[in-house]
N, C-alpha and C. Protein backbone atom coordinates (compact mmCIF):
# COMPACT_ATOMS: atom_id res chain seq x y z
N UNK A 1 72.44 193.01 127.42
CA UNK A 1 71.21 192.58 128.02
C UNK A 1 71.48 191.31 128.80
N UNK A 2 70.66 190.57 129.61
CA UNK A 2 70.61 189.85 130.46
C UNK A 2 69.60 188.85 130.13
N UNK A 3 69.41 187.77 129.96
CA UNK A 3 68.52 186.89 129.37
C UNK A 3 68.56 185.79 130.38
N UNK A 4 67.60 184.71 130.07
CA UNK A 4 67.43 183.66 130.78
C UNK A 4 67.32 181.93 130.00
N UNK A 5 68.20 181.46 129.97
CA UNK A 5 67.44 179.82 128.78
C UNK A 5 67.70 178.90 130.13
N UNK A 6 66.35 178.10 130.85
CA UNK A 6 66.06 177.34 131.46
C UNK A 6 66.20 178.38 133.04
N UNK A 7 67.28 177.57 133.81
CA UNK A 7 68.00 178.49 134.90
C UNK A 7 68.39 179.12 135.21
N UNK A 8 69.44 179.38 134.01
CA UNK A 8 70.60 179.91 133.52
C UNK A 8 70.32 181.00 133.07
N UNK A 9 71.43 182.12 133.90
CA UNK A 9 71.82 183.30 133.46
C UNK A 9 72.47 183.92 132.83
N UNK A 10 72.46 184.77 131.65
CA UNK A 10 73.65 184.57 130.49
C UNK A 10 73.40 186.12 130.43
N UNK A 11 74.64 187.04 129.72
CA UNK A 11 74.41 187.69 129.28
C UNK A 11 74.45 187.84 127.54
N UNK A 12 74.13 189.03 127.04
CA UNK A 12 73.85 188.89 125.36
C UNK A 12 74.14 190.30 125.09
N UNK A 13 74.63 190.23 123.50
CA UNK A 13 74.79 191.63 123.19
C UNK A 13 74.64 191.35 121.83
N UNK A 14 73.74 192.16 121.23
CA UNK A 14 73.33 192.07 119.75
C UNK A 14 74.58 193.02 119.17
N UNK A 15 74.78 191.77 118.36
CA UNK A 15 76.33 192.57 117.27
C UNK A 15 76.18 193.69 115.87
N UNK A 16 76.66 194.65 116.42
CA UNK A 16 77.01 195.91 115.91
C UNK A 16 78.04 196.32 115.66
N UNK A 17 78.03 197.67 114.82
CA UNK A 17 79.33 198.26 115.08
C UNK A 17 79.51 199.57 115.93
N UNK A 18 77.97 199.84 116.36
CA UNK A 18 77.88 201.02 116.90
C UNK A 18 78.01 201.18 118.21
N UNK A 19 76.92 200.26 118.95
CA UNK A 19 76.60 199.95 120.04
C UNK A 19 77.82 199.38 120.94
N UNK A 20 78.89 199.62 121.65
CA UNK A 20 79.80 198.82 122.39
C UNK A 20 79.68 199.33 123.74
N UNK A 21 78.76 199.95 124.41
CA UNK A 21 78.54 200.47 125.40
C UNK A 21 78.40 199.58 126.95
N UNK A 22 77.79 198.46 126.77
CA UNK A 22 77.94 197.60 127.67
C UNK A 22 79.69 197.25 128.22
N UNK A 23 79.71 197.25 129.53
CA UNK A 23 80.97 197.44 130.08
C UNK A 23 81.54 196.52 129.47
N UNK A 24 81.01 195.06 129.51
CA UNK A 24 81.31 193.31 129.41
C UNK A 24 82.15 193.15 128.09
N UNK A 25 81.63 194.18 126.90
CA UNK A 25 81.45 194.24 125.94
C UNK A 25 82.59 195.37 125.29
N UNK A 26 82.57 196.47 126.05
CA UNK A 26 83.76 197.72 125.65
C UNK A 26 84.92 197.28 126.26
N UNK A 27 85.11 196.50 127.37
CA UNK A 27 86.40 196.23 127.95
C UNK A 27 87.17 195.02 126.77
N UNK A 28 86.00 194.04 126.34
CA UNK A 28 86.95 193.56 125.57
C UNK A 28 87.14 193.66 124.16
N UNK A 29 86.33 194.63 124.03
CA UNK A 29 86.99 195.26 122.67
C UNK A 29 88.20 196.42 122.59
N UNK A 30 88.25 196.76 123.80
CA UNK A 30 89.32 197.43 124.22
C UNK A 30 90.81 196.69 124.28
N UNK A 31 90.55 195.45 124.67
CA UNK A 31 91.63 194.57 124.74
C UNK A 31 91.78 193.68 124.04
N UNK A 32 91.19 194.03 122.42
CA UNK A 32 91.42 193.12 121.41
C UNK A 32 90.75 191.79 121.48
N UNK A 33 89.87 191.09 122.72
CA UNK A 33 89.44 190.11 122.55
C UNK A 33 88.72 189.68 121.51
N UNK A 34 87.82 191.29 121.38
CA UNK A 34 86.72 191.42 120.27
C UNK A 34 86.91 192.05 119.09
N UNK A 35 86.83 191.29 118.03
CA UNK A 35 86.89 192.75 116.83
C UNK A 35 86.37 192.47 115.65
N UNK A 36 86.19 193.24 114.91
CA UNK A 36 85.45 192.90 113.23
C UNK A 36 86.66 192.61 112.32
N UNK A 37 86.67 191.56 111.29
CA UNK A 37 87.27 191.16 110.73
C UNK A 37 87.53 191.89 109.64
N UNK A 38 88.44 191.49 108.46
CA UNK A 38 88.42 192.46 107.14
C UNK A 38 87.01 192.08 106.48
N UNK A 39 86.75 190.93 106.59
CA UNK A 39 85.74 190.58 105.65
C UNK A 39 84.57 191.04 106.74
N UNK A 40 84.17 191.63 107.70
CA UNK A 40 83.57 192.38 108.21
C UNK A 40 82.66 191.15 109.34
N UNK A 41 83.04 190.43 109.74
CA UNK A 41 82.60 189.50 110.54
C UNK A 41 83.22 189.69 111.60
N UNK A 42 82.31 189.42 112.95
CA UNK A 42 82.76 189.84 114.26
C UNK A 42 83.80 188.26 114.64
N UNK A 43 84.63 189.14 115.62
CA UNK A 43 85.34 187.91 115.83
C UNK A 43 85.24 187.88 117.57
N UNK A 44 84.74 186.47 118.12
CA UNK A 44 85.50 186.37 119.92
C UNK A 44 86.14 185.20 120.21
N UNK A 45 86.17 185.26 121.34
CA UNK A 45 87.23 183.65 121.73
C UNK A 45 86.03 183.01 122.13
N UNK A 46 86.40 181.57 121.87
CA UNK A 46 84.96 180.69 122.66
C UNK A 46 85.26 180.53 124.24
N UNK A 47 85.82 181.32 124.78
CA UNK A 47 86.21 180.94 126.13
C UNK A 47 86.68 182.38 127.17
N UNK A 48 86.23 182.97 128.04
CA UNK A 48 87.01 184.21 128.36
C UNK A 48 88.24 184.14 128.53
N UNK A 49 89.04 182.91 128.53
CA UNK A 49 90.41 182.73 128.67
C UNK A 49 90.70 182.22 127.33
N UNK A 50 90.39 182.93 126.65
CA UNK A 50 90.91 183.20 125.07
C UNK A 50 90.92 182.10 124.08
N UNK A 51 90.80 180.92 124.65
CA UNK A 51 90.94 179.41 123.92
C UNK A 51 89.81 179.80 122.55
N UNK A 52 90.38 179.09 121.13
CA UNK A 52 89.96 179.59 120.06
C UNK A 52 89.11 180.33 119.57
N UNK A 53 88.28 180.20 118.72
CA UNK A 53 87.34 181.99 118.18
C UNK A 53 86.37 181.48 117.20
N UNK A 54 84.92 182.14 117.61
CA UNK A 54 84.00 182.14 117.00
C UNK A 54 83.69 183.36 116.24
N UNK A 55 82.92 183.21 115.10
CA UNK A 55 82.31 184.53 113.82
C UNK A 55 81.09 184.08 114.28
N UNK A 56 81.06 185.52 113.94
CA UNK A 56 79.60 185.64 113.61
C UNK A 56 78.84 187.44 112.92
N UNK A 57 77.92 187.67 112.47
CA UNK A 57 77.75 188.99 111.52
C UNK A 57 76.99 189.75 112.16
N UNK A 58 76.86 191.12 111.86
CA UNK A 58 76.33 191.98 112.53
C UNK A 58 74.74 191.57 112.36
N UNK A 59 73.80 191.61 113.72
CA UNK A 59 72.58 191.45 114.05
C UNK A 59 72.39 189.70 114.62
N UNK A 60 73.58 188.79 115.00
CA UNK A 60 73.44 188.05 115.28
C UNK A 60 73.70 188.13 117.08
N UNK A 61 73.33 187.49 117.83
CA UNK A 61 73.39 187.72 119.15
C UNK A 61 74.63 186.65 119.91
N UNK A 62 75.66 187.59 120.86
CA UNK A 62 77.17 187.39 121.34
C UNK A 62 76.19 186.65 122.50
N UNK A 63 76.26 185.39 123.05
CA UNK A 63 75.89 185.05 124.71
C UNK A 63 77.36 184.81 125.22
N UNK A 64 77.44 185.28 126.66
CA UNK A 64 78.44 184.68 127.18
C UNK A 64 77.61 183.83 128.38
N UNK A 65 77.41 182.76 129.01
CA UNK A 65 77.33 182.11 130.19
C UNK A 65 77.91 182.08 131.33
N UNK A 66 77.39 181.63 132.73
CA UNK A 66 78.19 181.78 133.83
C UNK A 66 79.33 181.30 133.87
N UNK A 67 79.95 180.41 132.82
CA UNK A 67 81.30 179.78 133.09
C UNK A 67 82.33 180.41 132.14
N UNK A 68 81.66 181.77 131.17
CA UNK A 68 82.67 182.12 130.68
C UNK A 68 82.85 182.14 129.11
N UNK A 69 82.16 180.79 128.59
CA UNK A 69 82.17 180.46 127.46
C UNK A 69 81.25 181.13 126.59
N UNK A 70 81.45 181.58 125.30
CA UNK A 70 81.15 182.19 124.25
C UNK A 70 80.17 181.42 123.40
N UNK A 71 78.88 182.02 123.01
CA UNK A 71 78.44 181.27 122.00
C UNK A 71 77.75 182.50 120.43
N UNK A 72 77.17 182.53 119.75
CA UNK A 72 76.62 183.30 118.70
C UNK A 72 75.54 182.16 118.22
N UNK A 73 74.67 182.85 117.75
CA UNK A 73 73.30 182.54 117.33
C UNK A 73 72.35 183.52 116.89
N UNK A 74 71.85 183.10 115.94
CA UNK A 74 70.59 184.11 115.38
C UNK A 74 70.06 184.70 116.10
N UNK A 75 69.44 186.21 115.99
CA UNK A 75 68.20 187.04 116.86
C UNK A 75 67.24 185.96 116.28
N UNK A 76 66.90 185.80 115.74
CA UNK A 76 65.92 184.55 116.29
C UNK A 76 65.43 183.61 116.42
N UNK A 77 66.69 182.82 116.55
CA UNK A 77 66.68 181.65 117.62
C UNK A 77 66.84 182.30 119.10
N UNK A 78 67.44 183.60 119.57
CA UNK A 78 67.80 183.83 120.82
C UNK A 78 66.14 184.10 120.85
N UNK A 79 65.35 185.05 120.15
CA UNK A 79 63.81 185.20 120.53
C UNK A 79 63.35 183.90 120.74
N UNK A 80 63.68 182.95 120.19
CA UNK A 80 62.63 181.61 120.21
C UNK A 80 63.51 181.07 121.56
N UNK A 81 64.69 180.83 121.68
CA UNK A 81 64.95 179.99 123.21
C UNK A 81 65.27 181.21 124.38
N UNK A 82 65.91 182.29 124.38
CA UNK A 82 65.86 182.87 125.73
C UNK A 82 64.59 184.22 125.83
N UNK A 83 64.88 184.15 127.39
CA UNK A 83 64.06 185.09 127.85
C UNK A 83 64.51 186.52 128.22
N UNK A 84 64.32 187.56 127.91
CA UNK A 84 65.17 188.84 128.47
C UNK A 84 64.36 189.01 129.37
N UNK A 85 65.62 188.86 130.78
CA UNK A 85 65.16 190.05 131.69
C UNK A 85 66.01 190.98 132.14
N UNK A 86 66.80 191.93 131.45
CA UNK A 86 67.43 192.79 131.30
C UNK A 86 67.69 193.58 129.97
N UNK A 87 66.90 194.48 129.55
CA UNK A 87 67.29 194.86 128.23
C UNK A 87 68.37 196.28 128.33
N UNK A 88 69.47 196.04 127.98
CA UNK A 88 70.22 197.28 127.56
C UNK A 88 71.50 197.25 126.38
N UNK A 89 70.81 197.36 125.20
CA UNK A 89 71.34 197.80 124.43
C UNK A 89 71.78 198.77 123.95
């Protein structure tokens, strides 16, 4: 999905194990950027150029921002600060 906090355009993908359909999202789980841990926690880099790695659990929401960088946060805190205007999950 496609969301909005202030200006800023970010995209988001609510973490699953089912759902990897978004391109943004299957390419880098395809290339190992992304993956579920043993202890079953999602894993990404905080950076699209791979610089270290954030967790986070299934139903929590992946943002990436225009510069690249990775964040995770509650569904809802993402309901309480962004705006969707793109839903495709």
């Amino acid at each position: 999905m496609k969301a909005t906090y202030g200006n800023t355009t970010v995209r988001a993908w609510k973490i699953n194990r089912e759902n990897k359909e978004l391109d943004w999202v299957k390419e880098n789980f395809d290339n190992g950027n992304f993956f579920f841990t043993e202890l079953k926690l999602f894993r990404a880099p905080t950076t699209v150029s791979l610089g270290g790695g954030i967790y986070g659990k299934v139903g929590d929401i992946l943002i990436q921002n225009g510069m690249g960088v990775y964040t995770i946060i509650s569904e809802k805190k993402f309901r309480k600060r962004y705006k969707n205007i793109e839903e495709e999950l």
